[in-house]
PDB file of N, CA and C in Angstrom:
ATOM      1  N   UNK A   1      -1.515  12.794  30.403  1.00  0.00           N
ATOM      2  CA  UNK A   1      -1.631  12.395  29.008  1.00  0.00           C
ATOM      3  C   UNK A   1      -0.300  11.851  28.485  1.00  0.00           C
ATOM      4  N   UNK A   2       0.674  12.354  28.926  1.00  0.00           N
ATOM      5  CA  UNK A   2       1.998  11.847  28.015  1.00  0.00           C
ATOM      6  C   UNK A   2       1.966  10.754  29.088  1.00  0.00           C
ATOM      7  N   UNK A   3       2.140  10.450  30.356  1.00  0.00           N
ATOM      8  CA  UNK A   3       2.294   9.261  30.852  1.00  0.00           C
ATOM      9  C   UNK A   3       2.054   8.283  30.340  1.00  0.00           C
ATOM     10  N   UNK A   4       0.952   8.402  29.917  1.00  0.00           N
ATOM     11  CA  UNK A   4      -0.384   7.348  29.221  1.00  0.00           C
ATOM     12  C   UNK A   4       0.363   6.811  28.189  1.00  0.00           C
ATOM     13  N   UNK A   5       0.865   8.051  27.240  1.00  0.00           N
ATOM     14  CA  UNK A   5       1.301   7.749  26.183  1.00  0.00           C
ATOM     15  C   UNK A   5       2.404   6.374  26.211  1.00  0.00           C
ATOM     16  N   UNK A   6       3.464   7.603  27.118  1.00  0.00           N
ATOM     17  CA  UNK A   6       4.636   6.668  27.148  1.00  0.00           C
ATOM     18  C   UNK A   6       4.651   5.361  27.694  1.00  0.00           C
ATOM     19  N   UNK A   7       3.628   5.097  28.383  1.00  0.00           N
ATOM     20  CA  UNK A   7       3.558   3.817  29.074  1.00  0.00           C
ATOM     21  C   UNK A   7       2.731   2.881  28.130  1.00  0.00           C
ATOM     22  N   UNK A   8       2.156   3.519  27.177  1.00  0.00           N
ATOM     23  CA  UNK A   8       1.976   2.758  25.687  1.00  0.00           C
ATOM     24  C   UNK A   8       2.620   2.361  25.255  1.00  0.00           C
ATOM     25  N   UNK A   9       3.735   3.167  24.905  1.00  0.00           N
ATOM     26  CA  UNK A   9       4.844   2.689  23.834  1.00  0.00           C
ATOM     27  C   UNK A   9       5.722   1.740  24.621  1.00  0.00           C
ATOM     28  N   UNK A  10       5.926   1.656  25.761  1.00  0.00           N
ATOM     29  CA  UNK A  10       7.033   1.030  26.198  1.00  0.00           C
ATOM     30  C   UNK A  10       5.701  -0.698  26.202  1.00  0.00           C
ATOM     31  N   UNK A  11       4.893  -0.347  26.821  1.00  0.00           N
ATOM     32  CA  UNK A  11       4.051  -1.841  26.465  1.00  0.00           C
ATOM     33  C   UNK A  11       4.108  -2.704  24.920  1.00  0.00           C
ATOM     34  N   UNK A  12       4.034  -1.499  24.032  1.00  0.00           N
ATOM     35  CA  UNK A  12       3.651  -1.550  22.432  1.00  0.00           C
ATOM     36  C   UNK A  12       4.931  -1.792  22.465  1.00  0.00           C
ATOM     37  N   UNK A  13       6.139  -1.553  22.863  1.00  0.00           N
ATOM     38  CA  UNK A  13       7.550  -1.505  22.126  1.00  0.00           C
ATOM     39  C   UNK A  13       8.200  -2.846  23.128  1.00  0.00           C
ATOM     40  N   UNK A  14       8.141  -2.752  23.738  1.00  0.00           N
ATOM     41  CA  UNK A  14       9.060  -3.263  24.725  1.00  0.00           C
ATOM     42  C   UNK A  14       8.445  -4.688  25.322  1.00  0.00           C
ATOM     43  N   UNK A  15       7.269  -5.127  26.225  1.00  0.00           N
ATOM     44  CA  UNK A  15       6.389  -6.242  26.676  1.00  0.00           C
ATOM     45  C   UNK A  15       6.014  -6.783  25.316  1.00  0.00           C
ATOM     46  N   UNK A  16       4.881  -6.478  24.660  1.00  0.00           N
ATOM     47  CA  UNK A  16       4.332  -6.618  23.873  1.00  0.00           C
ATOM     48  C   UNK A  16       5.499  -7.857  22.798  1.00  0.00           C
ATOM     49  N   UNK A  17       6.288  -7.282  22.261  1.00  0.00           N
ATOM     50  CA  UNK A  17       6.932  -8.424  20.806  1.00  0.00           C
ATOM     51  C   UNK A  17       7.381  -9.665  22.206  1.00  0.00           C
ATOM     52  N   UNK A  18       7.701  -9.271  22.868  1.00  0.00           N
ATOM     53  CA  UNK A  18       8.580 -10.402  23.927  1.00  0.00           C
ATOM     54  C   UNK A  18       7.674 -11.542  24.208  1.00  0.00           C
ATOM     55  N   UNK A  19       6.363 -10.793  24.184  1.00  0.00           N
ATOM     56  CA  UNK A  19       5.593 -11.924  25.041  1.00  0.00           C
ATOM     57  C   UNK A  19       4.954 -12.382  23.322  1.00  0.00           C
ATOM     58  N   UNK A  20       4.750 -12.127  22.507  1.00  0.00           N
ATOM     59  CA  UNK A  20       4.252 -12.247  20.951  1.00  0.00           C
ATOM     60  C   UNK A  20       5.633 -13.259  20.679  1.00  0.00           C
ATOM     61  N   UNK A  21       6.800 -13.102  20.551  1.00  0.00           N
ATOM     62  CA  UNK A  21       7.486 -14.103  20.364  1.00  0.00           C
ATOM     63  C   UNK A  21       8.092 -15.392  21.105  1.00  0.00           C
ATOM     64  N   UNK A  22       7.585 -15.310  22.194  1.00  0.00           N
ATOM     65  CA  UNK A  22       7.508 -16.405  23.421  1.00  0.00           C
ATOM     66  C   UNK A  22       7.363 -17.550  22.700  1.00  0.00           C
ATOM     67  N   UNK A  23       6.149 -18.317  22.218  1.00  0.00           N
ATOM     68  CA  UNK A  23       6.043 -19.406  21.804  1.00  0.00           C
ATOM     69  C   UNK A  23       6.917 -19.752  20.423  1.00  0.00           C
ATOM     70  N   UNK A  24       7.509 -18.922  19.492  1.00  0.00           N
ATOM     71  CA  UNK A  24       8.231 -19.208  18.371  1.00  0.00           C
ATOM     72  C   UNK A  24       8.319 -20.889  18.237  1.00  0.00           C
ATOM     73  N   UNK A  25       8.928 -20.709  19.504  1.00  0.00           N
ATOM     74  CA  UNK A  25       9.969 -21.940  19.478  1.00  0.00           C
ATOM     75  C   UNK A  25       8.807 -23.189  18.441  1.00  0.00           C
ATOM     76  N   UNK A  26       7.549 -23.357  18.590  1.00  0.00           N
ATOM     77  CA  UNK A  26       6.615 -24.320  18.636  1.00  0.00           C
ATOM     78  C   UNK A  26       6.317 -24.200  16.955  1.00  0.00           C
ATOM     79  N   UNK A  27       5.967 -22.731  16.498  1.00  0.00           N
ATOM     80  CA  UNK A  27       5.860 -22.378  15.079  1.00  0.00           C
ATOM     81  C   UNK A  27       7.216 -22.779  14.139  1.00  0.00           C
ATOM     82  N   UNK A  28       8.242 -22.367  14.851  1.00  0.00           N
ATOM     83  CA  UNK A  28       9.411 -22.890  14.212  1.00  0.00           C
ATOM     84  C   UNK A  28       9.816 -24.193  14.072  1.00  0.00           C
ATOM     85  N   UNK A  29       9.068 -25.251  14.317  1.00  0.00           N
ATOM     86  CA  UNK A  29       8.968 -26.829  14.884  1.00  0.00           C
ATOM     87  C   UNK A  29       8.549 -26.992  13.268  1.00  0.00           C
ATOM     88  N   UNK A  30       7.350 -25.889  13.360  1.00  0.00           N
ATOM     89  CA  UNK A  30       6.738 -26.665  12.337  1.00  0.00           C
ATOM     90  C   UNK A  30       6.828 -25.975  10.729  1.00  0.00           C
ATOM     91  N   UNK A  31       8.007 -24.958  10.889  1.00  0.00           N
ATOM     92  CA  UNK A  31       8.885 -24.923   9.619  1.00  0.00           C
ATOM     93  C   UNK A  31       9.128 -26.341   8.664  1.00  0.00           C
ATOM     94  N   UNK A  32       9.081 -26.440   7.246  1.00  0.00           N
ATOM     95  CA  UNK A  32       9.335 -27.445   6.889  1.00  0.00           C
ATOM     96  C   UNK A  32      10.282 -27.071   6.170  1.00  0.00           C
ATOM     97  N   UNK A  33      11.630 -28.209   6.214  1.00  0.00           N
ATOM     98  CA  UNK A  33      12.974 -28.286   5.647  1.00  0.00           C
ATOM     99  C   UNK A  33      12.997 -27.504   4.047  1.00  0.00           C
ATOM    100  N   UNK A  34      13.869 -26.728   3.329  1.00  0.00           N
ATOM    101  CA  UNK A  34      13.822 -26.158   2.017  1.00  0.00           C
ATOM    102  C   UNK A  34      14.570 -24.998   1.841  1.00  0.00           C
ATOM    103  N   UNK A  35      14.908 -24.792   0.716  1.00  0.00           N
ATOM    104  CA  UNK A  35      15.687 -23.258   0.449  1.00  0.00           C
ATOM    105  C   UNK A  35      15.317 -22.103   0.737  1.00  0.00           C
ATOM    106  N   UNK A  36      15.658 -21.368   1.411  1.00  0.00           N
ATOM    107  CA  UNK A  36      15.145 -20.339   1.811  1.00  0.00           C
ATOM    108  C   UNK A  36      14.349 -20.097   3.723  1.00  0.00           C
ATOM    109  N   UNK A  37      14.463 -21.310   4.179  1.00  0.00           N
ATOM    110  CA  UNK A  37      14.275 -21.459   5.654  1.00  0.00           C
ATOM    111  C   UNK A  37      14.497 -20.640   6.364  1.00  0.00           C
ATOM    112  N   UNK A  38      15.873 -20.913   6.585  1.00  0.00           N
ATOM    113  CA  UNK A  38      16.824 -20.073   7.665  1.00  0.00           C
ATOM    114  C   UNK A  38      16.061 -18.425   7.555  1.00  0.00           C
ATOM    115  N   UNK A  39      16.712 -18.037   6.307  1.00  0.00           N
ATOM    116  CA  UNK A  39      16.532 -16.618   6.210  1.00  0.00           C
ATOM    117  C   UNK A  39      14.705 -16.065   6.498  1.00  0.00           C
ATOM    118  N   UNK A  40      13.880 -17.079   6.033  1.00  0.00           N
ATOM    119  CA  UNK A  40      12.609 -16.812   6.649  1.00  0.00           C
ATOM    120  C   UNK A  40      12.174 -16.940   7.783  1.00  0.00           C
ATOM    121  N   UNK A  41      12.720 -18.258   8.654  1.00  0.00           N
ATOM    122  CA  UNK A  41      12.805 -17.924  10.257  1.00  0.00           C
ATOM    123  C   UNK A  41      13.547 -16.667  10.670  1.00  0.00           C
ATOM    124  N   UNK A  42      14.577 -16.481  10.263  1.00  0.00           N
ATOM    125  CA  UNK A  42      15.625 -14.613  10.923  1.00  0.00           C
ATOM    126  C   UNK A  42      14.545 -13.649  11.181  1.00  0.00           C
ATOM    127  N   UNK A  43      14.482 -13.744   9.279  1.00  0.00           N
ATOM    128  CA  UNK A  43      13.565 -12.451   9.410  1.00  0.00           C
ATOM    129  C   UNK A  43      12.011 -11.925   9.451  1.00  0.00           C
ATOM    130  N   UNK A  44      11.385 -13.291   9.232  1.00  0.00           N
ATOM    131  CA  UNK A  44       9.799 -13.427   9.333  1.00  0.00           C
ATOM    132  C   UNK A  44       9.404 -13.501  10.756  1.00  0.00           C
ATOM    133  N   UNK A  45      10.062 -14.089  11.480  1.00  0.00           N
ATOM    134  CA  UNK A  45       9.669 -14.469  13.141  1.00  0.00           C
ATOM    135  C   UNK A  45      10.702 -13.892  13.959  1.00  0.00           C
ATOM    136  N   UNK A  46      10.605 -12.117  14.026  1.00  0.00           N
ATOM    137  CA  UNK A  46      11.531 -11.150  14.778  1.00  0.00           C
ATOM    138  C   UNK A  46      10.466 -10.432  15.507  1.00  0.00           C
ATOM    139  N   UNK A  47      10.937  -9.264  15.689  1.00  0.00           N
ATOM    140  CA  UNK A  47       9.991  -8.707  16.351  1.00  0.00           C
ATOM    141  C   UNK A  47       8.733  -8.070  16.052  1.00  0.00           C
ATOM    142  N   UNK A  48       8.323  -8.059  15.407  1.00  0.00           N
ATOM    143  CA  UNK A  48       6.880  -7.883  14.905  1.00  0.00           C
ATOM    144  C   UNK A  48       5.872  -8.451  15.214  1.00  0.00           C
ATOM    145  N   UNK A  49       6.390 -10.324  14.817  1.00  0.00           N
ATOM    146  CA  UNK A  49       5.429 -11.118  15.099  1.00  0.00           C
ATOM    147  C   UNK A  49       6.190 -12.395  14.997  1.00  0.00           C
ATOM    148  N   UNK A  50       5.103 -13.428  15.502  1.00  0.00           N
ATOM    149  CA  UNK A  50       6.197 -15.032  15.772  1.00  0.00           C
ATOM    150  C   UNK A  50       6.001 -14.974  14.000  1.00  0.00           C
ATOM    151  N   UNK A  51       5.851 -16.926  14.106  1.00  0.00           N
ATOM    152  CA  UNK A  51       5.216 -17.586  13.018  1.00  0.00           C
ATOM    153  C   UNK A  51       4.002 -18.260  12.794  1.00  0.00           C
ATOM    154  N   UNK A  52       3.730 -18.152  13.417  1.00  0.00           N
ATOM    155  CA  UNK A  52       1.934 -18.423  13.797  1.00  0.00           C
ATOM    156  C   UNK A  52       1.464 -18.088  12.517  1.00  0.00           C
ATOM    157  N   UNK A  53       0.943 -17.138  12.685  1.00  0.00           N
ATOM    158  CA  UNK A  53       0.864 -16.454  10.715  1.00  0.00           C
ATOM    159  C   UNK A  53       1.473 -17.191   9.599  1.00  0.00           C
ATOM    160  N   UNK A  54       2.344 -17.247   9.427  1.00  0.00           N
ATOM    161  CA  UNK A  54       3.218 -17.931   8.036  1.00  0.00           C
ATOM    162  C   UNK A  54       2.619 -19.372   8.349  1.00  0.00           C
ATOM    163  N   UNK A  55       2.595 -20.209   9.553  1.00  0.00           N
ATOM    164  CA  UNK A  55       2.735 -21.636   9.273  1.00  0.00           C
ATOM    165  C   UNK A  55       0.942 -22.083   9.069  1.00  0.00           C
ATOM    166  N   UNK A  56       0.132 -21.242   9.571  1.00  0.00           N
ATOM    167  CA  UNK A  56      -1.081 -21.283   9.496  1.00  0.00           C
ATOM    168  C   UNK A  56      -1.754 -20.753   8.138  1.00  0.00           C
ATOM    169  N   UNK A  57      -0.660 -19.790   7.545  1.00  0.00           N
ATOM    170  CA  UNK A  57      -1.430 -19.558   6.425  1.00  0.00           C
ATOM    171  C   UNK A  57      -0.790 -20.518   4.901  1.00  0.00           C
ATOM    172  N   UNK A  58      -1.998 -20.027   4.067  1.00  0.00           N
ATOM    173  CA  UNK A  58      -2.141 -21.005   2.898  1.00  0.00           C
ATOM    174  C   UNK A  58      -2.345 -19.862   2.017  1.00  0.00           C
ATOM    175  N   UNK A  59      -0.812 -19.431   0.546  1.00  0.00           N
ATOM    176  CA  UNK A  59      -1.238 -18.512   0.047  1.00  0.00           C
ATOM    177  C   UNK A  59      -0.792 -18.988  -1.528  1.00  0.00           C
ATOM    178  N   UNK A  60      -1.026 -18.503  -2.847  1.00  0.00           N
ATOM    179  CA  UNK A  60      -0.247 -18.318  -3.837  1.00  0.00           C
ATOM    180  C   UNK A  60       0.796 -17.664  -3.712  1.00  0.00           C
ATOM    181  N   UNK A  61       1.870 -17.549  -4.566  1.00  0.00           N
ATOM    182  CA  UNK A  61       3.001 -17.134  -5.192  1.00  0.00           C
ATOM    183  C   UNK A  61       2.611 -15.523  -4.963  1.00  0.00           C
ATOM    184  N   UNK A  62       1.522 -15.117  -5.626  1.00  0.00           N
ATOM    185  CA  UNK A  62       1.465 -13.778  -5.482  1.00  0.00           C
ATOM    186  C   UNK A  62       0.913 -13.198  -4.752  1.00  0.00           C
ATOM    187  N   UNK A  63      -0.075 -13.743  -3.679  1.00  0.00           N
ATOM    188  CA  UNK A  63      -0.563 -13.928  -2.177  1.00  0.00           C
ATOM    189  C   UNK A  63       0.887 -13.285  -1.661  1.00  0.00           C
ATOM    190  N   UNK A  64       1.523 -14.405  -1.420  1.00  0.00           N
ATOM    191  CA  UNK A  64       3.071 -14.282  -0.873  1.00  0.00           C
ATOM    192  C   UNK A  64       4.191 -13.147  -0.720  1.00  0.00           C
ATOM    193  N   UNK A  65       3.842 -12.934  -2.043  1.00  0.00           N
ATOM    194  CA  UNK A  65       4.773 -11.733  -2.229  1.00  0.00           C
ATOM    195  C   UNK A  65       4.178 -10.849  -1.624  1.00  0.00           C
ATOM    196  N   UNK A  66       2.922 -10.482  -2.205  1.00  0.00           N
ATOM    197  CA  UNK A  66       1.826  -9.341  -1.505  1.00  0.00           C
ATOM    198  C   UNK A  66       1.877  -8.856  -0.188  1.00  0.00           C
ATOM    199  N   UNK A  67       2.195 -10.011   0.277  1.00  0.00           N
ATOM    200  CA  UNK A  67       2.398 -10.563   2.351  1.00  0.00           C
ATOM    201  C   UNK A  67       3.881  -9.606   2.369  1.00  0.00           C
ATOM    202  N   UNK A  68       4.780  -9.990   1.840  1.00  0.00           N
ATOM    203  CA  UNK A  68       6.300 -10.027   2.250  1.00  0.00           C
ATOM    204  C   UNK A  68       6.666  -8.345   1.684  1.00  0.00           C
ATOM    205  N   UNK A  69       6.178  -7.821   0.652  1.00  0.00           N
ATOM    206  CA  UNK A  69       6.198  -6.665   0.163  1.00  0.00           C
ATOM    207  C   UNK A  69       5.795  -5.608   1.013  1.00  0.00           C
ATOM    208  N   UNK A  70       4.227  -6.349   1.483  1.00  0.00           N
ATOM    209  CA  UNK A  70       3.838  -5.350   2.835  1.00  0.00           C
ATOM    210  C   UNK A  70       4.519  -5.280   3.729  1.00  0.00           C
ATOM    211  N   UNK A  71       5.149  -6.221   4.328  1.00  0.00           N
ATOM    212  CA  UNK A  71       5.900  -5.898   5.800  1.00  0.00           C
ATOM    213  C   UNK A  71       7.369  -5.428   5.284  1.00  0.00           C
ATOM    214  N   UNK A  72       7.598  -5.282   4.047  1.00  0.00           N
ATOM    215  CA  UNK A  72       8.874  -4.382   4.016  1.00  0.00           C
ATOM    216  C   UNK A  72       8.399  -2.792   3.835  1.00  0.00           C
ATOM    217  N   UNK A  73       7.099  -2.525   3.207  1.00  0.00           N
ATOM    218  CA  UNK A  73       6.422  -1.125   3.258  1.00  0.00           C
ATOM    219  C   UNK A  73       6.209  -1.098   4.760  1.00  0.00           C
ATOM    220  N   UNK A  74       6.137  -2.199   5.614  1.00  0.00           N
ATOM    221  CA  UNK A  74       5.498  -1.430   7.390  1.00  0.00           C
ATOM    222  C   UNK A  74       7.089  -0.980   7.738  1.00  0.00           C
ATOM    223  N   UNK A  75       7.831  -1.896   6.835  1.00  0.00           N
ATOM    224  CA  UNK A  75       9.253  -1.738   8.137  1.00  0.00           C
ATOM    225  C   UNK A  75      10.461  -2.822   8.224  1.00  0.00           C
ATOM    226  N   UNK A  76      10.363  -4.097   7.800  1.00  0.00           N
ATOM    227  CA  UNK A  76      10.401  -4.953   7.575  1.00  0.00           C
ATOM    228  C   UNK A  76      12.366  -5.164   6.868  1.00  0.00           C
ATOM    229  N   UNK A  77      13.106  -4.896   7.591  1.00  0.00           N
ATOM    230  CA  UNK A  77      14.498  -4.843   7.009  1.00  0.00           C
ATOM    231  C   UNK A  77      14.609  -6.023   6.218  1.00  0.00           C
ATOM    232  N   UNK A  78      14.338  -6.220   4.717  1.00  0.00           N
ATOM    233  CA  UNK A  78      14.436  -7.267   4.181  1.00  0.00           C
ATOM    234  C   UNK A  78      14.975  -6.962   2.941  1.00  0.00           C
ATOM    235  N   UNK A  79      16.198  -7.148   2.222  1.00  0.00           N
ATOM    236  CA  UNK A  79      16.514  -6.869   1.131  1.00  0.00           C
ATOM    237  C   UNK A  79      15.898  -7.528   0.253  1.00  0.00           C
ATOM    238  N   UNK A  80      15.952  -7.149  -1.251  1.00  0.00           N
ATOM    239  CA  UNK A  80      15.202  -7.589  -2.384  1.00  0.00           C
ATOM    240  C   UNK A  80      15.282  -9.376  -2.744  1.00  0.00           C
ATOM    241  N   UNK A  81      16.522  -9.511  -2.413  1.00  0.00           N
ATOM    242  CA  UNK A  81      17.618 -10.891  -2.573  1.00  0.00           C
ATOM    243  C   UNK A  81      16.827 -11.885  -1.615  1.00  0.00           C
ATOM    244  N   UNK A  82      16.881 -11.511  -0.297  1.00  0.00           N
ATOM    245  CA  UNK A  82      15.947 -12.295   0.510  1.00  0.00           C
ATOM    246  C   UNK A  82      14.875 -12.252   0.981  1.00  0.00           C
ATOM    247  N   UNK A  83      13.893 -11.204   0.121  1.00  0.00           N
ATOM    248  CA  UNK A  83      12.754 -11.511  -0.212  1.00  0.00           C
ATOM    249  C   UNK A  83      11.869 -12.412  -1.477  1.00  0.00           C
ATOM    250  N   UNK A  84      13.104 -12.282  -2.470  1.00  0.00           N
ATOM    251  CA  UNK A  84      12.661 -13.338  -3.411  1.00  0.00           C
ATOM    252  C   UNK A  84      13.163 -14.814  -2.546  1.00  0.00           C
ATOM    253  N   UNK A  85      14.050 -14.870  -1.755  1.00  0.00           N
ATOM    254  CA  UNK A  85      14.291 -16.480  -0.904  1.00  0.00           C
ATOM    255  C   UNK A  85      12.834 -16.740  -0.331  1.00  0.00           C
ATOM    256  N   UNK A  86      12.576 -15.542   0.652  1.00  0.00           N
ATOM    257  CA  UNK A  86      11.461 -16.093   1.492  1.00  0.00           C
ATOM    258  C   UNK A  86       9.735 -16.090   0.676  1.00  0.00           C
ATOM    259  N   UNK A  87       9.570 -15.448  -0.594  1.00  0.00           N
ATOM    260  CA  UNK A  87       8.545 -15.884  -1.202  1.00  0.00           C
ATOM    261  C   UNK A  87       8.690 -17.100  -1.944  1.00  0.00           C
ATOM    262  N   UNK A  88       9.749 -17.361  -2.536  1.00  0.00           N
ATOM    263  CA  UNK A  88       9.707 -18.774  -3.060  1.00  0.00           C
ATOM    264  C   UNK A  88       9.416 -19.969  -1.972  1.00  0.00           C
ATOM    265  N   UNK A  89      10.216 -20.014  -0.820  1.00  0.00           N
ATOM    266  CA  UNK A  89       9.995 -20.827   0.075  1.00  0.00           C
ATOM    267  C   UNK A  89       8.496 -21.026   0.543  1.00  0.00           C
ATOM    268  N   UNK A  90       7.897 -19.838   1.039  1.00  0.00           N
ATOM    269  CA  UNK A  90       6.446 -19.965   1.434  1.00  0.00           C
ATOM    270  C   UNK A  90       5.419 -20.327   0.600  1.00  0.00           C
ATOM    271  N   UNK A  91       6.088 -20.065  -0.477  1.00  0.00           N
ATOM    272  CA  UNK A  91       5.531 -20.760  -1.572  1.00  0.00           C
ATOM    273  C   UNK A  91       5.414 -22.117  -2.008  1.00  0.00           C
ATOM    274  N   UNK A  92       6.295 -22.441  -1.863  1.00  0.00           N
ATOM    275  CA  UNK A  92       6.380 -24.257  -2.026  1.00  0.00           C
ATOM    276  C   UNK A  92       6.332 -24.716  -0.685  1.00  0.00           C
ATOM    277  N   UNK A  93       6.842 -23.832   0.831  1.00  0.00           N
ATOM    278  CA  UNK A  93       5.857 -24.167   1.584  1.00  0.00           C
ATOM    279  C   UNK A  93       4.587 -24.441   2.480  1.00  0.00           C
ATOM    280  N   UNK A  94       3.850 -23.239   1.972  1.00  0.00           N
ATOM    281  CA  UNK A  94       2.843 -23.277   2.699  1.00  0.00           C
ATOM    282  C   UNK A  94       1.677 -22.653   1.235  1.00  0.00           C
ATOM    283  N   UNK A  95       1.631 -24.065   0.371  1.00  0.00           N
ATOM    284  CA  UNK A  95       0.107 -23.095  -0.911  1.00  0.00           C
ATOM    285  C   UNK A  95      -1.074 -23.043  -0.169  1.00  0.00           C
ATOM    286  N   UNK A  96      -1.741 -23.027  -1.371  1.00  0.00           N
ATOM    287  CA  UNK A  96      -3.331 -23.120  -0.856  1.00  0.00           C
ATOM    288  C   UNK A  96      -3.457 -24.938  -1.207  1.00  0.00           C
ATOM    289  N   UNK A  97      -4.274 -25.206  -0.008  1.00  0.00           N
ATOM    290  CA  UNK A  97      -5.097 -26.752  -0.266  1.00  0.00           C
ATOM    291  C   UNK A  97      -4.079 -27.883   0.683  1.00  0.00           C
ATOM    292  N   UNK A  98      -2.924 -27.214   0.901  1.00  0.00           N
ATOM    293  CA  UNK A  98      -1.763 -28.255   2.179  1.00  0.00           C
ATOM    294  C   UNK A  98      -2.563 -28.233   3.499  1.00  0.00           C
ATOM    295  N   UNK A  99      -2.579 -28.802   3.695  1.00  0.00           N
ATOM    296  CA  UNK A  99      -3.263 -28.630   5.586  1.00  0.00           C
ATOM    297  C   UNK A  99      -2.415 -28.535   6.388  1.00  0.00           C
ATOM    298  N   UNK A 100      -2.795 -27.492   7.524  1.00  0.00           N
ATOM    299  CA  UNK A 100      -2.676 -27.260   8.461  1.00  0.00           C
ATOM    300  C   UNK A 100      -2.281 -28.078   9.496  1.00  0.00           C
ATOM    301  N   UNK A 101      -1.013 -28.084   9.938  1.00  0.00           N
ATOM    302  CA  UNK A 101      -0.778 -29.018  11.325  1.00  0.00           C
ATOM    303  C   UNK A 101      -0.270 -28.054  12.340  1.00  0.00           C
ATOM    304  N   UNK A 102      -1.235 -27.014  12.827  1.00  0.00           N
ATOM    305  CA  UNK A 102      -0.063 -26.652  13.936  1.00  0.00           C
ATOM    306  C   UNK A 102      -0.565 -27.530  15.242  1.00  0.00           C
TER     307      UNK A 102
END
């Protein structure tokens, strides 16, 4: 039983984000230029998850926040300062009704 376990966590901890952030490179292509970029590539596309998510989705202002608030309640090392950067940005870059190019 603990084998099991531990050979979970090291999959869940360890394989798992490595091979989840493999393609970045392709999501980060399709970042579009604006204030607040940088700091939303750092810290949006770490280990948790790529950008797949952010560039595919289409949200409001308060969609956004909703998004960015949660992953600082999962865990999410994001100070207050550059969480208002990265909701404004996703905001003007990715609303509702822009299409999709990945």
């Amino acid at each position: 039983m603990q084998r099991g376990f531990f050979l979970m966590a090291f999959l869940l901890g360890v394989i798992f984000p490595v091979a989840v952030s493999w393609p970045d490179n392709h999501w980060k292509s399709l970042m579009p230029e604006g204030e607040g970029k940088q700091v939303t590539m750092e810290l949006c596309g770490t280990s948790c998850h790529n950008l797949q998510k952010t560039v595919v989705s289409r949200k409001s202002a308060p969609e956004w926040e909703k998004t960015v608030y949660d992953m600082i309640r999962r865990g999410a090392q994001i100070f207050p300062d550059e969480a208002d950067q990265i909701v404004k940005y996703l905001t003007v870059s990715f609303p509702p009704g822009k299409p999709v190019n990945p």
